[in-house]
Protein backbone atom coordinates (compact mmCIF):
# COMPACT_ATOMS: atom_id res chain seq x y z
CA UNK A 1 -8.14 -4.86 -8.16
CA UNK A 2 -11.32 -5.02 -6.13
CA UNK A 3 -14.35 -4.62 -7.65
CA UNK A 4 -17.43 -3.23 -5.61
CA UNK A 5 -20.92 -3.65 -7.12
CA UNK A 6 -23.01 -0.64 -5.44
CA UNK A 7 -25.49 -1.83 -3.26
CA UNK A 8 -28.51 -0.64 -5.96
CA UNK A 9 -28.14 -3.26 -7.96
CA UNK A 10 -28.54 -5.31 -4.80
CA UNK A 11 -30.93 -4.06 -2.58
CA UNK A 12 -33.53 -1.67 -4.19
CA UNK A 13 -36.28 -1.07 -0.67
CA UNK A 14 -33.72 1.38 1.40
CA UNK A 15 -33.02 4.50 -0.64
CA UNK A 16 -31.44 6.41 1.55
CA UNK A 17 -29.32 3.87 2.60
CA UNK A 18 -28.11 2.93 -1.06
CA UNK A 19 -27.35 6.38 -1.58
CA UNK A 20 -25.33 6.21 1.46
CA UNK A 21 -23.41 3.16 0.97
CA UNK A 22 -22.80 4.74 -2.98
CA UNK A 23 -21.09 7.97 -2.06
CA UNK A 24 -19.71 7.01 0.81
CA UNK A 25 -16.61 4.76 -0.71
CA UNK A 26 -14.65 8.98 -1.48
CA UNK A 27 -16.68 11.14 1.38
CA UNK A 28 -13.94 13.75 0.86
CA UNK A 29 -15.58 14.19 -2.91
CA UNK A 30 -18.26 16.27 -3.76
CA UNK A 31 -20.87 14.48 -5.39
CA UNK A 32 -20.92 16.95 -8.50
CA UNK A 33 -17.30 16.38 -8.93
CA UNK A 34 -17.46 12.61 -8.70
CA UNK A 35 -20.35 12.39 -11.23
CA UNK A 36 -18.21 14.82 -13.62
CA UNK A 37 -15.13 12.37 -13.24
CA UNK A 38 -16.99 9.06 -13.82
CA UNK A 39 -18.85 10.43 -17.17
CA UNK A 40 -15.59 11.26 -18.51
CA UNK A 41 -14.10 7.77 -17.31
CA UNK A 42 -17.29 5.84 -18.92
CA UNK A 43 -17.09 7.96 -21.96
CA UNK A 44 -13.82 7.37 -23.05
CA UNK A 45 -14.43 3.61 -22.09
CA UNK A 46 -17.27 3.79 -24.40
CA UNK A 47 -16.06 5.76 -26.98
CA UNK A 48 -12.63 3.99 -27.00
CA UNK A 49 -13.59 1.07 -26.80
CA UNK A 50 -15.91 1.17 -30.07
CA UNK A 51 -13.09 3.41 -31.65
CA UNK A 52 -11.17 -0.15 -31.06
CA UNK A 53 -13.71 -2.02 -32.61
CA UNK A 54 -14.31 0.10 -35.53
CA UNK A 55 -10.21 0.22 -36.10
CA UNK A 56 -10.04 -3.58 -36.05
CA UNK A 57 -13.23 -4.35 -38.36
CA UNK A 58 -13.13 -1.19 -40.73
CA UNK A 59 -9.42 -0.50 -40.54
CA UNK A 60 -8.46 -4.08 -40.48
CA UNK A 61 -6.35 -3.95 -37.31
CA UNK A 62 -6.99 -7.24 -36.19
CA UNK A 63 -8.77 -9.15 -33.26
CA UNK A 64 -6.95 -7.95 -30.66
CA UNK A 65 -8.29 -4.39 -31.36
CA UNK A 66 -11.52 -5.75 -31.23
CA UNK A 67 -10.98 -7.76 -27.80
CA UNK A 68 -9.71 -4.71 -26.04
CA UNK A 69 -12.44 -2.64 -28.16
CA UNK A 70 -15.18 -5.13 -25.84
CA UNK A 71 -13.42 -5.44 -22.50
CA UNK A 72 -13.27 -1.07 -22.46
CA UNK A 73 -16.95 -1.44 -23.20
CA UNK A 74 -17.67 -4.42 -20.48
CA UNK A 75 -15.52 -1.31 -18.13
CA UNK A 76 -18.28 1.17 -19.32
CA UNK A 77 -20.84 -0.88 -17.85
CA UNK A 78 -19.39 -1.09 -14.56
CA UNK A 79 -18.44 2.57 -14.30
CA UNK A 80 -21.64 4.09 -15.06
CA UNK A 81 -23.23 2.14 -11.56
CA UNK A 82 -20.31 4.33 -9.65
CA UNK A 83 -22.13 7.87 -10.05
CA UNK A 84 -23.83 8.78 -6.56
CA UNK A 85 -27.41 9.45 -8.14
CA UNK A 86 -29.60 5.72 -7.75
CA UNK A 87 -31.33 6.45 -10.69
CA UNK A 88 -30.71 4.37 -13.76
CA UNK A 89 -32.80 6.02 -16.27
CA UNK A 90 -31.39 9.89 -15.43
CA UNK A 91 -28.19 8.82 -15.42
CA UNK A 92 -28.05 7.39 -18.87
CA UNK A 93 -30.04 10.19 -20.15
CA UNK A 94 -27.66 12.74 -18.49
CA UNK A 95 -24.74 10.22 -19.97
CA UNK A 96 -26.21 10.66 -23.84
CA UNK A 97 -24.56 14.05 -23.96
CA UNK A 98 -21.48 13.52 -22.41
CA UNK A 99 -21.73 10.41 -25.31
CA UNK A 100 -22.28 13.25 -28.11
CA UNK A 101 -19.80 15.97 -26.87
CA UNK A 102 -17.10 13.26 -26.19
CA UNK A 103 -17.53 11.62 -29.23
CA UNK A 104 -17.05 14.94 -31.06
CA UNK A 105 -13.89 15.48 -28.75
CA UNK A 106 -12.35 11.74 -29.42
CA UNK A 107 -13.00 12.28 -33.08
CA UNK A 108 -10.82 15.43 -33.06
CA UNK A 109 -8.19 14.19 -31.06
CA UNK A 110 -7.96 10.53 -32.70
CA UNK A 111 -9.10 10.69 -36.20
CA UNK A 112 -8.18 14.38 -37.10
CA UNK A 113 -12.26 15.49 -37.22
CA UNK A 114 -13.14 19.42 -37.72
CA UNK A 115 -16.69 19.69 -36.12
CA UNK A 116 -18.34 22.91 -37.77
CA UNK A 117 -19.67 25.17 -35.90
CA UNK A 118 -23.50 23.40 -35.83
CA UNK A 119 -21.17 20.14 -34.28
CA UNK A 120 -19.85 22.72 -31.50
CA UNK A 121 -23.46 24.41 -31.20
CA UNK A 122 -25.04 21.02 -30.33
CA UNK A 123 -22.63 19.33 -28.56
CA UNK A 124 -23.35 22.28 -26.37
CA UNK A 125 -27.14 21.95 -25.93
CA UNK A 126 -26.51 18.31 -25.05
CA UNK A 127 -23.80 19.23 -22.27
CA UNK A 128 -26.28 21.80 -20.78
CA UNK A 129 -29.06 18.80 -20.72
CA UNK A 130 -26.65 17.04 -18.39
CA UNK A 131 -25.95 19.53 -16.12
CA UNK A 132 -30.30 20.19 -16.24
CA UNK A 133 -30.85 16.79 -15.47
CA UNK A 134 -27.33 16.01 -12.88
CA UNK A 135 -26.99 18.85 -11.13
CA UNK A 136 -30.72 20.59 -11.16
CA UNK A 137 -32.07 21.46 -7.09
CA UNK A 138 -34.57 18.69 -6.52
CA UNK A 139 -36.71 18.55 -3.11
CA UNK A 140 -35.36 15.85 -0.96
């Protein structure tokens, strides 16, 4: 496996070229679906990955849970710099909900959780914050 570090964590001066060089690697993939794809591949990194650590502290699973628990988080910090938008801060703001929704979702699916409906409601708000900030018209 080959891993490519975008060129905006290398070169900061050329915008337009960073942006570029960052979405060109699938030019067949609209940038909305791309940026969709990664936030659900860096949230259940995330989410997984301290799922793995809580199981092997709290639920006494071991160090190996633990070790995999911070090599899926290491793999959340590399997939975040994948999304086509340069900007650090908006993307981790936009990523916070996909964090709260997702971690609503894994809880469901992985520890039996029943969110109520004020769960649902803002798990909601914070999805509609990400597609505000993602996916809003901007001037060029």
């Amino acid at each position: 496996m080959v891993i490519v570090f975008p060129s905006s964590a290398v070169q900061r001066r050329d915008r337009t070229s960073i942006e570029t060089r960052a979405t060109s690697t699938v030019p067949h993939m609209p940038d909305t679906l791309r940026s969709v794809l990664l936030f659900a591949a860096a949230a259940v990194l995330e989410i997984g990955g301290a799922w793995l650590i809580w199981q092997g502290v709290r639920e006494h699973r071991g160090v190996a849970w633990v070790g995999v628990g911070i090599a899926a988080l290491a793999g959340y910090g590399f997939v975040v710099t994948f999304q086509p938008d340069p900007n650090f801060g908006r993307i981790l703001a936009a990523y916070g909900g996909v964090f709260v929704a997702g971690s609503l979702l894994w809880g469901v699916l992985a520890d039996g959780f029943r969110p109520d409906r004020y769960d649902l409601i803002g798990a909601s708000i914070c999805i509609g914050g990400v597609a505000v900030i993602m996916f809003a018209p901007r001037p060029a």
